[in-house]
Protein backbone atom coordinates (compact mmCIF):
# COMPACT_ATOMS: atom_id res chain seq x y z
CA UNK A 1 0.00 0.00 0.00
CA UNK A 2 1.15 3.35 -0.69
CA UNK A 3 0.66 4.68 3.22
CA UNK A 4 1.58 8.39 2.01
CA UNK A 5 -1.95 7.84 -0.01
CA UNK A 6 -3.70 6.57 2.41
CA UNK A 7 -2.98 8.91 5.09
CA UNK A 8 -4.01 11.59 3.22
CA UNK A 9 -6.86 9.45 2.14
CA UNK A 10 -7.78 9.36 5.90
CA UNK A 11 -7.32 13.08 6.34
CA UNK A 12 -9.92 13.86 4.00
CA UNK A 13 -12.65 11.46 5.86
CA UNK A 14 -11.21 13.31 8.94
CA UNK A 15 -12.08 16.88 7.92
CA UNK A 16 -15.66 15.77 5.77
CA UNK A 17 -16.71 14.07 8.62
CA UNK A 18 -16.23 17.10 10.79
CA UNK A 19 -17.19 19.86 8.09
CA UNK A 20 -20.58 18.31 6.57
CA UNK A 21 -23.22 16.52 7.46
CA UNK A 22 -24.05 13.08 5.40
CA UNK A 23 -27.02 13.09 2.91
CA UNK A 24 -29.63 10.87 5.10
CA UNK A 25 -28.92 12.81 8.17
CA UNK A 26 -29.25 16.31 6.11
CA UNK A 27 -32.60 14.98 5.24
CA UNK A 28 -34.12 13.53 8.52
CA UNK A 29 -33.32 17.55 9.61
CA UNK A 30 -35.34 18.98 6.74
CA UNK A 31 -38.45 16.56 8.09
CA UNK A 32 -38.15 18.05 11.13
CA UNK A 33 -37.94 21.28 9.82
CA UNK A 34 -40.96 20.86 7.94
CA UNK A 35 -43.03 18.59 10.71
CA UNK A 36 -42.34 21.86 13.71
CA UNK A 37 -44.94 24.63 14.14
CA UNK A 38 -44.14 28.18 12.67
CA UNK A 39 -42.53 30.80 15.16
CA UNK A 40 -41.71 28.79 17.97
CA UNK A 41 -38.15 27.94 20.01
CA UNK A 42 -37.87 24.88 18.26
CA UNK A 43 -38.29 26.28 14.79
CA UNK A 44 -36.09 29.20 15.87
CA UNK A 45 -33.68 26.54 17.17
CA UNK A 46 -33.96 24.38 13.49
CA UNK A 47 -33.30 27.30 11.70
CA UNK A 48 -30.60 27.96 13.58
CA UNK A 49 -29.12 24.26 12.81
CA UNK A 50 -29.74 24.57 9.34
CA UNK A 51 -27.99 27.72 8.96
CA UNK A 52 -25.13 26.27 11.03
CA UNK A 53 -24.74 23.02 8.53
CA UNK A 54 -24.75 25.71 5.38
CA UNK A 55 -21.64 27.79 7.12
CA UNK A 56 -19.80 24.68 8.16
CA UNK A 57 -20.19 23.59 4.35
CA UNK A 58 -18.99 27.16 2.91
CA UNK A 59 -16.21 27.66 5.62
CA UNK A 60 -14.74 23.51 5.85
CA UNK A 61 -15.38 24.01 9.24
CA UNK A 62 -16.66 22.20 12.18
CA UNK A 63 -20.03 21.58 12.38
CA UNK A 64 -19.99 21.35 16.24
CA UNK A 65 -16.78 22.46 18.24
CA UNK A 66 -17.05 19.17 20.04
CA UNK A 67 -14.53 16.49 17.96
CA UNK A 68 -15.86 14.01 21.04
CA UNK A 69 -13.56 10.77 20.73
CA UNK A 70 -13.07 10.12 17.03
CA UNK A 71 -13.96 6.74 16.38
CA UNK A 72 -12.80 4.35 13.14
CA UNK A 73 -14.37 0.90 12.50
CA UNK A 74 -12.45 -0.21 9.68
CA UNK A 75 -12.31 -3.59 7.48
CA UNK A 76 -9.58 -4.82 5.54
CA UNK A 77 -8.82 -7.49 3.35
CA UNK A 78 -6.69 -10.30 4.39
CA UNK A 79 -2.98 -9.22 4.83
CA UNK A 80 -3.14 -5.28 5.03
CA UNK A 81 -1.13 -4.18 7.24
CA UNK A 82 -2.89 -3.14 10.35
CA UNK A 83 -0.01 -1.79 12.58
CA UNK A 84 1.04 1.17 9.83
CA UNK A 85 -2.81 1.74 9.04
CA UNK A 86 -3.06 2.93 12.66
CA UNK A 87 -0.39 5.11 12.58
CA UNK A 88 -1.24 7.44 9.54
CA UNK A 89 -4.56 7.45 10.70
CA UNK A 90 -2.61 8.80 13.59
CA UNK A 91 -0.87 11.33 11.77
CA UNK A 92 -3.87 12.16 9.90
CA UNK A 93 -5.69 12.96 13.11
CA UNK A 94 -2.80 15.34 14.55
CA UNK A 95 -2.58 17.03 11.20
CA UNK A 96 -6.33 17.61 11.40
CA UNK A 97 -6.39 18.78 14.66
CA UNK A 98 -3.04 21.35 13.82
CA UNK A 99 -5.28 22.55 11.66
CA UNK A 100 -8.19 23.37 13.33
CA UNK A 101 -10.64 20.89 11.92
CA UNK A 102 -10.96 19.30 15.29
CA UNK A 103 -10.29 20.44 18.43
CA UNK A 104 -7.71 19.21 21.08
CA UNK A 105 -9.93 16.95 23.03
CA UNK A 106 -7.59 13.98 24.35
CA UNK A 107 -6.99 14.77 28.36
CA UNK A 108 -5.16 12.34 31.24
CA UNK A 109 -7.74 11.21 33.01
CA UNK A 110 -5.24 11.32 36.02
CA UNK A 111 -3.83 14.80 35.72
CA UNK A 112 -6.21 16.31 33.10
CA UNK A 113 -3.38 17.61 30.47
CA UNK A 114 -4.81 17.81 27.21
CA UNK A 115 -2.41 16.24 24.66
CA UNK A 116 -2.90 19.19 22.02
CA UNK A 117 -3.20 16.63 19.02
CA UNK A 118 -6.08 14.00 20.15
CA UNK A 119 -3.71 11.40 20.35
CA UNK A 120 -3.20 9.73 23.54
CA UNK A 121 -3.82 6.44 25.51
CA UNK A 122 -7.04 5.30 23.79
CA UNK A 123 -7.82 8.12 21.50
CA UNK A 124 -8.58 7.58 18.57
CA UNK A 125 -10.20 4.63 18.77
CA UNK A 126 -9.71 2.40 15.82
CA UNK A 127 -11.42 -1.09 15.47
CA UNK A 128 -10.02 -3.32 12.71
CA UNK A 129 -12.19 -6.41 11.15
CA UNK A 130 -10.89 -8.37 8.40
CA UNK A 131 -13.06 -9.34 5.50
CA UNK A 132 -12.93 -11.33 2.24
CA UNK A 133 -13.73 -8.08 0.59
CA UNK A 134 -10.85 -6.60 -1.88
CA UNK A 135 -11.05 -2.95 0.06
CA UNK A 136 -10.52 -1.07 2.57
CA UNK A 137 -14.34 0.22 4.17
CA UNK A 138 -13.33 2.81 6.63
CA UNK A 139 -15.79 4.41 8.75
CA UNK A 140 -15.35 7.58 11.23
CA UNK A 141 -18.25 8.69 14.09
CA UNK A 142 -17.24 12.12 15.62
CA UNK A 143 -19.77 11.87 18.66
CA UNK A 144 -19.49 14.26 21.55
CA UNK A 145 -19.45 14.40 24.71
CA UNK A 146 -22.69 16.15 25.48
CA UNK A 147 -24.64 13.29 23.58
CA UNK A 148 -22.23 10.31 24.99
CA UNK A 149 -22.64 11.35 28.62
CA UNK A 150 -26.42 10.79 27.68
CA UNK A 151 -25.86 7.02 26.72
CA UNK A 152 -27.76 4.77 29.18
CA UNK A 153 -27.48 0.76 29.60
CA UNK A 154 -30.60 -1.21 31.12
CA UNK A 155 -30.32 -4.13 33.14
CA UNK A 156 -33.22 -6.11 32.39
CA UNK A 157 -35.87 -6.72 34.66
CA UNK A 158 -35.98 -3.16 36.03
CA UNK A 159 -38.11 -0.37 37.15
CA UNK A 160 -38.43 2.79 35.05
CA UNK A 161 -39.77 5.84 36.29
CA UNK A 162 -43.16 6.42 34.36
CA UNK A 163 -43.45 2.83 32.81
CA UNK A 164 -43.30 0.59 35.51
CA UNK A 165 -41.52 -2.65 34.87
CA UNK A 166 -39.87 -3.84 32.30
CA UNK A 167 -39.46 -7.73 31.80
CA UNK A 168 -36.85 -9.43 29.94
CA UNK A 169 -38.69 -9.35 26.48
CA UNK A 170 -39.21 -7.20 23.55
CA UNK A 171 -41.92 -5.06 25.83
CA UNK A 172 -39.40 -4.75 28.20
CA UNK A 173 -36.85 -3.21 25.53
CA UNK A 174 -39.07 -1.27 23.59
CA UNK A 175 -40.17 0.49 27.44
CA UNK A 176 -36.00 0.88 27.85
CA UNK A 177 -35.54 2.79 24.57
CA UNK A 178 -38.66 5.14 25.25
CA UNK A 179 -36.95 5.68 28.64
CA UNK A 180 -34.21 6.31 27.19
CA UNK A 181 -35.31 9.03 24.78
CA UNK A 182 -37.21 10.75 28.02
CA UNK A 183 -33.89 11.07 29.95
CA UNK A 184 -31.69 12.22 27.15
CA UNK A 185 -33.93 15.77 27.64
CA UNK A 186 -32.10 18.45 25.50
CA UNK A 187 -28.94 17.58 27.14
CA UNK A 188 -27.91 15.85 23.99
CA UNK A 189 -28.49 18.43 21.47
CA UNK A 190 -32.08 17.05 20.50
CA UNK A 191 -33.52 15.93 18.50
CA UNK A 192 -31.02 13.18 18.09
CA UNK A 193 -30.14 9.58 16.85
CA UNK A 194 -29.79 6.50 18.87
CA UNK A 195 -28.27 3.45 18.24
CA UNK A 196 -29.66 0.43 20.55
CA UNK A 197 -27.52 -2.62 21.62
CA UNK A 198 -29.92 -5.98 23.08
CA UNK A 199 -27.78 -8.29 24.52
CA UNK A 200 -23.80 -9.17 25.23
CA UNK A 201 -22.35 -7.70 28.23
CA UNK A 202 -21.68 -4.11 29.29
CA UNK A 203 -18.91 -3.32 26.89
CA UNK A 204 -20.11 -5.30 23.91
CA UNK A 205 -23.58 -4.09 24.62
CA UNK A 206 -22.41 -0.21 24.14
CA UNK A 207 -20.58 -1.62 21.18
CA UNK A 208 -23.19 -3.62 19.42
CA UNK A 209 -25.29 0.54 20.36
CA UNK A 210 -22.64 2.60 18.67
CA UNK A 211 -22.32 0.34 15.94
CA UNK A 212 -26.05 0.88 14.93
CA UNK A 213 -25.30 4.45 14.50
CA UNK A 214 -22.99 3.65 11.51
CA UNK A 215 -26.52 2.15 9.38
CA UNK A 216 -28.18 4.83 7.29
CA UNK A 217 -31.10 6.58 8.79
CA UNK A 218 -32.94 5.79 6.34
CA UNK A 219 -32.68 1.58 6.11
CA UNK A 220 -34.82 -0.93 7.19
CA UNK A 221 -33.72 -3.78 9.48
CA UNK A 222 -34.23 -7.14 8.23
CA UNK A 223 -35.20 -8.84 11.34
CA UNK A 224 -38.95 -8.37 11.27
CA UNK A 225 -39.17 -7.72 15.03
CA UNK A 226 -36.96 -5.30 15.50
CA UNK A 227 -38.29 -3.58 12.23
CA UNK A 228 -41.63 -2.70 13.77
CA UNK A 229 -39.68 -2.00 17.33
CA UNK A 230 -37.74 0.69 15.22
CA UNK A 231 -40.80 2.01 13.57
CA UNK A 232 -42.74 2.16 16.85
CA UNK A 233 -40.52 3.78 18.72
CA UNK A 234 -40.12 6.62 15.88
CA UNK A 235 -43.52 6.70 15.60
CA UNK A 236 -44.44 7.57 19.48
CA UNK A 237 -41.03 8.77 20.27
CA UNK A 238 -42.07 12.61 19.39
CA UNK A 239 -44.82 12.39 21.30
CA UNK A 240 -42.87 12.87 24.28
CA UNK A 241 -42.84 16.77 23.20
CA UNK A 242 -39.46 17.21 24.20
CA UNK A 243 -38.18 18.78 20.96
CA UNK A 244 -35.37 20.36 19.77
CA UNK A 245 -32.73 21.21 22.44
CA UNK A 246 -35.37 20.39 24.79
CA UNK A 247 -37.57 23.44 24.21
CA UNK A 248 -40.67 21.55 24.12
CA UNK A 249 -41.95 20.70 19.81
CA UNK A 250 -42.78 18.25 17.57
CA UNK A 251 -39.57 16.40 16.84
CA UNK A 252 -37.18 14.74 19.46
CA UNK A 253 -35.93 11.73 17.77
CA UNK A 254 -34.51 11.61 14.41
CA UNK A 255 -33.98 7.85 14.09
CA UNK A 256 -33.86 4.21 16.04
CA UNK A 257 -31.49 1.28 14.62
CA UNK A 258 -31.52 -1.34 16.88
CA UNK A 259 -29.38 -4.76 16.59
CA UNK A 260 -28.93 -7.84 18.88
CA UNK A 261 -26.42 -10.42 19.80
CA UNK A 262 -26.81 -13.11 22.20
CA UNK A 263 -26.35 -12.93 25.98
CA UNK A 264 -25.45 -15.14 29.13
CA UNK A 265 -28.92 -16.58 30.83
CA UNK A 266 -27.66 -14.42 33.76
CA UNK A 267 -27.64 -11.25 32.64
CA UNK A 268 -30.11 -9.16 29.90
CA UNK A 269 -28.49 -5.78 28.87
CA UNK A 270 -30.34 -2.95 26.74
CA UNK A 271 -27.73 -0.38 25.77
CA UNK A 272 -28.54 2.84 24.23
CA UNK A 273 -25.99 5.33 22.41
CA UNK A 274 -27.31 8.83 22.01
CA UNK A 275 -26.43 11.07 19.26
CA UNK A 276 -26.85 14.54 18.97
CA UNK A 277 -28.30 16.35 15.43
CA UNK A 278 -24.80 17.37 14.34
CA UNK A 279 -24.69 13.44 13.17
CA UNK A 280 -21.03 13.19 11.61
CA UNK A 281 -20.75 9.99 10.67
CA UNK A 282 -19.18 9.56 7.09
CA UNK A 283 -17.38 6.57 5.57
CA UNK A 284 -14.92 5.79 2.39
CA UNK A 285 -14.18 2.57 0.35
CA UNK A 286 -9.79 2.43 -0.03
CA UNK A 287 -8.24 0.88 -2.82
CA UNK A 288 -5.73 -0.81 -0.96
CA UNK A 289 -2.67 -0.98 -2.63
CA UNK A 290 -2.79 2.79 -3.86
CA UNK A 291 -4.37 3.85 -0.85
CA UNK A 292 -6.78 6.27 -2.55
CA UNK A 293 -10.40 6.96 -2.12
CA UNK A 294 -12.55 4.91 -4.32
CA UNK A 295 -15.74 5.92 -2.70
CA UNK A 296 -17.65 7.86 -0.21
CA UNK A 297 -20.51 6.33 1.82
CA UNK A 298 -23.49 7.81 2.90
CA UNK A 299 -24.05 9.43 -0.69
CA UNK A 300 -27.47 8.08 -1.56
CA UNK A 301 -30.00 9.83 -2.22
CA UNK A 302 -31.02 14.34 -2.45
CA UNK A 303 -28.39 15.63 -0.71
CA UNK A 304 -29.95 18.84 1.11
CA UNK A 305 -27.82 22.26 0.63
CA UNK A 306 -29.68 24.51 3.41
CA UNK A 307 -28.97 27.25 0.70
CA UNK A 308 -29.66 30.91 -0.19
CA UNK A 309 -33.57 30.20 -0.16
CA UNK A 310 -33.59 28.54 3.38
CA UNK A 311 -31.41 31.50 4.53
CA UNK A 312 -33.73 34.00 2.92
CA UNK A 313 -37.06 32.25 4.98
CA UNK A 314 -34.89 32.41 8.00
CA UNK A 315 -33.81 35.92 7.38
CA UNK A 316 -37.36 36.76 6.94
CA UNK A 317 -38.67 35.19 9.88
CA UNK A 318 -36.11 36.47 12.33
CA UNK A 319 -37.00 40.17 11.36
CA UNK A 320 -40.66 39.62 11.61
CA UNK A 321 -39.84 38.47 15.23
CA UNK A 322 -37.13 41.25 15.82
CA UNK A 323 -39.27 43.69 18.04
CA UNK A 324 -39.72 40.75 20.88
CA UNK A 325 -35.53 40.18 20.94
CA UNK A 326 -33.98 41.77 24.08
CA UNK A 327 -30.57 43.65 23.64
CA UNK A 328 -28.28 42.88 26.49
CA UNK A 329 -25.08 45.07 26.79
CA UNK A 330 -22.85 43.51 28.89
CA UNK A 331 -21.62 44.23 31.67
CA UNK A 332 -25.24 43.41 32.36
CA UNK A 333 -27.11 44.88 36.00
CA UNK A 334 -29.38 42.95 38.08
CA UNK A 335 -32.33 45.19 36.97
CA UNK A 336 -32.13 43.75 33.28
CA UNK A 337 -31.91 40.33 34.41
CA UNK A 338 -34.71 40.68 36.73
CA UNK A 339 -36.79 42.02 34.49
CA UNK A 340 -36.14 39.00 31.81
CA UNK A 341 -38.86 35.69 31.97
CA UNK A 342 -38.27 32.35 31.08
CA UNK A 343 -39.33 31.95 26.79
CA UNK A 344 -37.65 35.90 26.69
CA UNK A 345 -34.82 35.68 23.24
CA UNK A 346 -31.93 37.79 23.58
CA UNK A 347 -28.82 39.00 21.92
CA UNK A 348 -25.87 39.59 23.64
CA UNK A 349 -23.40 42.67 22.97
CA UNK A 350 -20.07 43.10 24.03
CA UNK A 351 -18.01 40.41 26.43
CA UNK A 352 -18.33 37.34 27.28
CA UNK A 353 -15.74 34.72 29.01
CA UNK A 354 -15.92 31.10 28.55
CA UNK A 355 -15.54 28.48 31.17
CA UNK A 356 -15.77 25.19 31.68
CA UNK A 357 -15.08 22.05 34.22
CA UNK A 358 -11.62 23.27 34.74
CA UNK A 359 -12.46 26.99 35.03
CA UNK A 360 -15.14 26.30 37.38
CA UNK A 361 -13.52 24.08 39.58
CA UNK A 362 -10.64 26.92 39.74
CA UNK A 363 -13.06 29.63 40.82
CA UNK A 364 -14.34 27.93 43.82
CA UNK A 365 -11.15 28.06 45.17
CA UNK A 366 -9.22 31.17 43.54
CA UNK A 367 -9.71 34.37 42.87
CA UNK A 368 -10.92 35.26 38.73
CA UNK A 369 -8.18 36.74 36.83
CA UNK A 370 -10.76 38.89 35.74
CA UNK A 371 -13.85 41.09 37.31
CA UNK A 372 -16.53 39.08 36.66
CA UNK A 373 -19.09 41.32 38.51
CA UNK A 374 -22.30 41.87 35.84
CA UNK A 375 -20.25 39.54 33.14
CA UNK A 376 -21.32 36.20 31.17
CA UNK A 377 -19.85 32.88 31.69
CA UNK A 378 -20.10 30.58 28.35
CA UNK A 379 -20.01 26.94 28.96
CA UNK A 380 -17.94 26.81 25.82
CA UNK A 381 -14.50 24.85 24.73
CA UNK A 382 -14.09 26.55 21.51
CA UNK A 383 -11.47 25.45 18.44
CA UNK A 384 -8.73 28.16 18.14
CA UNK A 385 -5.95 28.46 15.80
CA UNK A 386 -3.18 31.01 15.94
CA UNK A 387 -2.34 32.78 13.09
CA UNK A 388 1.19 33.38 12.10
CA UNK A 389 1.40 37.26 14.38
CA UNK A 390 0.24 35.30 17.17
CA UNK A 391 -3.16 36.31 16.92
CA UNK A 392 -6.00 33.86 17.96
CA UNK A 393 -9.02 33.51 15.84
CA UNK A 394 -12.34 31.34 16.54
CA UNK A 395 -13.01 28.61 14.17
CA UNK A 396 -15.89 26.88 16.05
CA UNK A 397 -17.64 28.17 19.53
CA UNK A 398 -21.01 26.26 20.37
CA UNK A 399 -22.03 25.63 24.08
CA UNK A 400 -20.99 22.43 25.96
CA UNK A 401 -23.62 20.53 28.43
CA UNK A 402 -24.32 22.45 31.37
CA UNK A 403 -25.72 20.38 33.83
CA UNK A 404 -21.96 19.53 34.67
CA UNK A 405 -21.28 22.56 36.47
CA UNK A 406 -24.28 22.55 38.55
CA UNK A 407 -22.11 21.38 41.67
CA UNK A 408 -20.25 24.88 41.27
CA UNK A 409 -22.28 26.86 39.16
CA UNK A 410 -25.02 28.97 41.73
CA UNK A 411 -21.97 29.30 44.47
CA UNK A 412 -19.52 31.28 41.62
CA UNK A 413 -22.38 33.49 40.47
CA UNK A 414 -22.71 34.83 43.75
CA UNK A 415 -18.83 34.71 44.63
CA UNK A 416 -18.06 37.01 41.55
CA UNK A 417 -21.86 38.95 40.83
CA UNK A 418 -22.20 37.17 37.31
CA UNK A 419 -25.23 37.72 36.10
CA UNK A 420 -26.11 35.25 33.38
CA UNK A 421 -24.44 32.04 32.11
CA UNK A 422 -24.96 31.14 28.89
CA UNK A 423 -25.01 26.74 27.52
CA UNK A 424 -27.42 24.34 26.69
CA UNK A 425 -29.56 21.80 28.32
CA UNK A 426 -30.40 23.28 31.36
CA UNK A 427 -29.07 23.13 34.95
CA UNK A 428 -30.56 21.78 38.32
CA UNK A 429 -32.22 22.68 41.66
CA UNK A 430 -28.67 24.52 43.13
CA UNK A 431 -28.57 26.71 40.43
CA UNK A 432 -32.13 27.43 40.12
CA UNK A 433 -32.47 28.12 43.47
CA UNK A 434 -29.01 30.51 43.62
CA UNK A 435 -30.25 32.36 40.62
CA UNK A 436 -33.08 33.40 42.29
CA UNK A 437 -31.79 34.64 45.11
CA UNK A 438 -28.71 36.32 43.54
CA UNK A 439 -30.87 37.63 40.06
CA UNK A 440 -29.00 35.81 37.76
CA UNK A 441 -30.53 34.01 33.98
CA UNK A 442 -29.40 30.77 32.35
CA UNK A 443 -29.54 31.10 28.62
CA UNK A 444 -29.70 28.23 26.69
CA UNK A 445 -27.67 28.63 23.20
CA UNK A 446 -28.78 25.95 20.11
CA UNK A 447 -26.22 22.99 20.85
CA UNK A 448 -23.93 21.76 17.66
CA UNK A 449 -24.69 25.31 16.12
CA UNK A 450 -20.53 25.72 16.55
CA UNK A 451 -20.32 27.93 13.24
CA UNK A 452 -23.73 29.94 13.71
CA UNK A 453 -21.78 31.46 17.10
CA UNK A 454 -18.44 31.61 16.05
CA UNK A 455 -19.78 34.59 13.13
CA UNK A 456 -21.39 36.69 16.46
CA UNK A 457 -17.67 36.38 17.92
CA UNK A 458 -15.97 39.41 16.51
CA UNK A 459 -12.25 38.95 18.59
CA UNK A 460 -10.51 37.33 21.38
CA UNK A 461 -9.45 39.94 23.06
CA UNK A 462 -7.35 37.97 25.25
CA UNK A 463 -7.05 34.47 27.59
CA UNK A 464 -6.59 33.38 30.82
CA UNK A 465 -5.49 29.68 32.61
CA UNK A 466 -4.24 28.28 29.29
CA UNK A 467 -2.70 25.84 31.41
CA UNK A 468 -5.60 24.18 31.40
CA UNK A 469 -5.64 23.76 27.52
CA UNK A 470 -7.28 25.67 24.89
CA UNK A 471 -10.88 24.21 25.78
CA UNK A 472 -11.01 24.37 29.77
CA UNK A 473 -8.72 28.18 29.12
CA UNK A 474 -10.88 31.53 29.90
CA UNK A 475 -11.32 33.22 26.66
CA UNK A 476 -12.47 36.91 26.66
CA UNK A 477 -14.74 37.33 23.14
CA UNK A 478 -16.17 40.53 22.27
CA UNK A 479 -19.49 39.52 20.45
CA UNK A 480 -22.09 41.28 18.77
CA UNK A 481 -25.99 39.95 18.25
CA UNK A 482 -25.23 36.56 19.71
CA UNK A 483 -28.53 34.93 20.65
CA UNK A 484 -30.26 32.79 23.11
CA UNK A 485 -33.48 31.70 25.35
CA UNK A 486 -34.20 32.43 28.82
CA UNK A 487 -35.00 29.13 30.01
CA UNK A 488 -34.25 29.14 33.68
CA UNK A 489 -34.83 32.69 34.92
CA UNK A 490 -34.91 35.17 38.45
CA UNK A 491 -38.28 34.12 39.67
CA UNK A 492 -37.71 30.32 40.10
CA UNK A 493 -38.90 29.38 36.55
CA UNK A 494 -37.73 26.63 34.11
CA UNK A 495 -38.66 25.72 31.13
CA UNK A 496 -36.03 22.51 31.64
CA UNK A 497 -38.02 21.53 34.59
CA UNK A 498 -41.19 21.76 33.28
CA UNK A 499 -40.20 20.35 29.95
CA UNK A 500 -39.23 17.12 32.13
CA UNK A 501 -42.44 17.01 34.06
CA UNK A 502 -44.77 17.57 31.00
CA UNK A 503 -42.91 14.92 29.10
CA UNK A 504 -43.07 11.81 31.65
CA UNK A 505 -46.37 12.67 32.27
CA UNK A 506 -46.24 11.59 28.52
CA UNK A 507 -44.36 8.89 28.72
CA UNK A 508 -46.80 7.22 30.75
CA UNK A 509 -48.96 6.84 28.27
CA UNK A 510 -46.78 3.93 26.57
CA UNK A 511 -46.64 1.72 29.91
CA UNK A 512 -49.50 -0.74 28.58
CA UNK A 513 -47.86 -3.81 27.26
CA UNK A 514 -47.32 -3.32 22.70
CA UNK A 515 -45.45 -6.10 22.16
């Protein structure tokens, strides 16, 4: 094999899988675009994601700032050379990351360095299968970490809130995956994917899950049963009225595959992997002995562009709606944030400073290294590249998964008079309760929407705690007309909460035995 070839063969499947979304996934999004009611969050929120996947196409830039834990399931014929394949898709994925088409997201789990290149002890992971096939079928999943900390595993028979028991049969798995789809919330960037794993054990069960998300949206499965299991639960799934980034709506699940391997009498495992809307999954058939591309997967079918006439209707929309957005100049006082109500869209001038697990975790015990009295906090890990004066630039800045911070989050709002934090999928009780008494807002941005947010960032105007690496590091951004929801607000409201209560009351509905 020419490995020069193929390394650069891998490359490319590196940078389309992180720069555009695959044809069946572009038009599950366009369903949902169509199915949700006019002039609501969630159609706000979709036309938000749609404009995101058109910039990502025009700039070759990340969808979602998020690379998650780049994952390669790849087949080869019999005597290819396994041990260099690894390593130039090795190289491939530090080249891609110098240059900024993913962002640095290996870290020590013992002292939480961040390698700067994504390669480290398990990352990338790269599963080899040898086939009869004359090819090379390589296949990369970029899924992050907001979606896979919403992956679930079921250990059959159990009690789920809402349904009651389930037994150790296909009633029992089909209540599992509806559970499932209730607790993911909007913490995964809804509406998502999910790939469903019955049977094995704990790790092959998550396996046998993620490997579902590699099947087209759009197949059917050939085993009969768990045909109509996939259609059912797609069919009552949005009925849950979760929606998109859990704003309440019409759509909340984009698409079931669901396989099955056999399992000890002794144990009976349902395993669910979650998957956000920004669905990069892409694939490539290798010639193996030049090592080029012979063909891309994932290529049937209309492939959606999200162009100038969807961006017109969006355009058009968002100025008939213009006189209910509220301007917020930061530094922001408490009489402008107690005067906002959860539902209330706003747009953001001036700064902003990012912070995440690290950053938090500082703060409770340190002093800021900057004031932070009437400022924003973005749960953000943005990708950054330096140009060649030294200057940073943002090439990808959507919100992380809040609910992380909520051990921290209410007790550094009061500590340093911030006044809103901005991320997405809501936080808990602590912080509910702390912005209330402090008159503080959470504003929840439109998950994946990494290129949408990096255009309303118009400089860094400097860092802090880069120590930490370039995702946990402060950033100061001046932004102009960046936009969000109030969804948990001064007066005790939130939408999150009452999103989960409306929905399981839902949920119920589906405890009567189906199958």
């Amino acid at each position: 094999m020419n490995i020069e070839k193929f390394q650069e063969s891998m490359y490319k499947l590196i940078v389309e899988t992180s720069t555009k979304l695959p044809r069946d996934v572009r038009r599950a999004i366009k369903a949902a675009k169509e199915r949700e009611s006019a002039g609501t969050r969630s159609a706000m929120s979709l036309a938000t994601i749609t404009n995101n996947i058109k910039m990502a196409d025009d700039n070759v830039s990340p969808i979602c700032q998020d690379t998650g834990l780049p994952t390669f399931k790849i087949k080869t014929p019999v005597g290819a050379n396994q041990l260099v394949m690894k390593e130039a898709i090795k190289n491939a994925i530090a080249q891609a990351t110098k240059d900024g088409k993913l962002r640095p997201n290996s870290v020590d789990s013992l002292t939480g360095e961040n390698s700067g290149d994504n390669l480290g002890g398990g990352t990338p992971v790269i599963k080899f299968e040898q086939w009869e096939k004359d090819y090379i079928d390589a296949r990369l999943i970029l899924k992050g970490g907001g979606c896979e900390n919403k992956n679930i595993q079921y250990s059959l028979p159990c009690e789920l809130e809402g349904l009651g028991r389930a037994g150790r049969d296909l009633d029992g798995i089909r209540k599992c995956i509806m559970h499932s789809v209730y607790q993911a919330q909007g913490q995964g960037c809804s509406a998502g994917f999910i790939g469903v794993g019955i049977g094995g054990d704990r790790s092959s069960g998550y396996d046998l899950a993620k490997e579902q998300l590699f099947r087209s949206v759009e197949d059917v499965n050939p085993n009969e049963d768990l045909r109509k299991l996939e259609e059912y639960v797609m069919n009552h799934a949005n009925e849950l009225g979760i929606g998109t980034m859990g704003f309440g709506g019409e759509t909340t699940l984009l698409g079931c595959k669901v396989g099955v391997m056999n399992r000890i009498p002794a144990s009976f495992f349902v395993s669910v992997a979650y998957n956000c809307w920004a669905f990069r999954r892409l694939g490539v058939a290798v010639n193996p002995e030049t090592g080029d591309i012979n063909e891309w997967m994932y290529q049937e079918g209309e492939n959606i562009d999200f162009g100038a006439t969807e961006a017109e209707k969006e355009t058009a929309a968002a100025a008939e709606t213009k006189s209910e957005v509220i301007t917020l100049q930061a530094p922001i006082t408490e009489e402008q944030i107690r005067s906002l109500k959860v539902g209330d869209v706003v747009q953001i001038n001036g700064r902003m400073y990012t912070g995440r697990d690290a950053i938090h975790h500082h703060l409770m015990e340190h002093d800021a290294p900057v004031d932070l009295n009437g400022q924003v906090i973005y749960h953000c890990g943005p990708v950054m590249l330096k140009d060649g004066e030294g200057n940073w630039h943002v090439k990808a800045a959507g919100p992380t998964t809040s609910i992380r911070e909520e051990p921290y989050q209410g007790d550094i709002m009061k500590k340093f008079g911030i006044r809103a934090v901005i991320g997405k999928g809501g936080m808990g009780p602590k912080t509910l309760a702390a912005l209330k008494e402090h008159g503080g807002v959470y504003l929840n941005a439109i998950g994946g929407a990494a290129q949408y947010y990096a255009d309303c960032i118009k400089a860094v105007e400097g860092v802090d705690l880069m120590e930490f690496g370039i995702p946990e590091a402060m950033w100061h951004l001046k932004v102009e007309g960046f936009t969000a929801v109030v969804t948990m607000d001064s007066h005790g409201n939130s939408l999150h909460a009452d999103v989960d209560k409306s929905s399981l009351e839902k949920l119920a509905k589906f405890k009567e035995r189906v199958f």
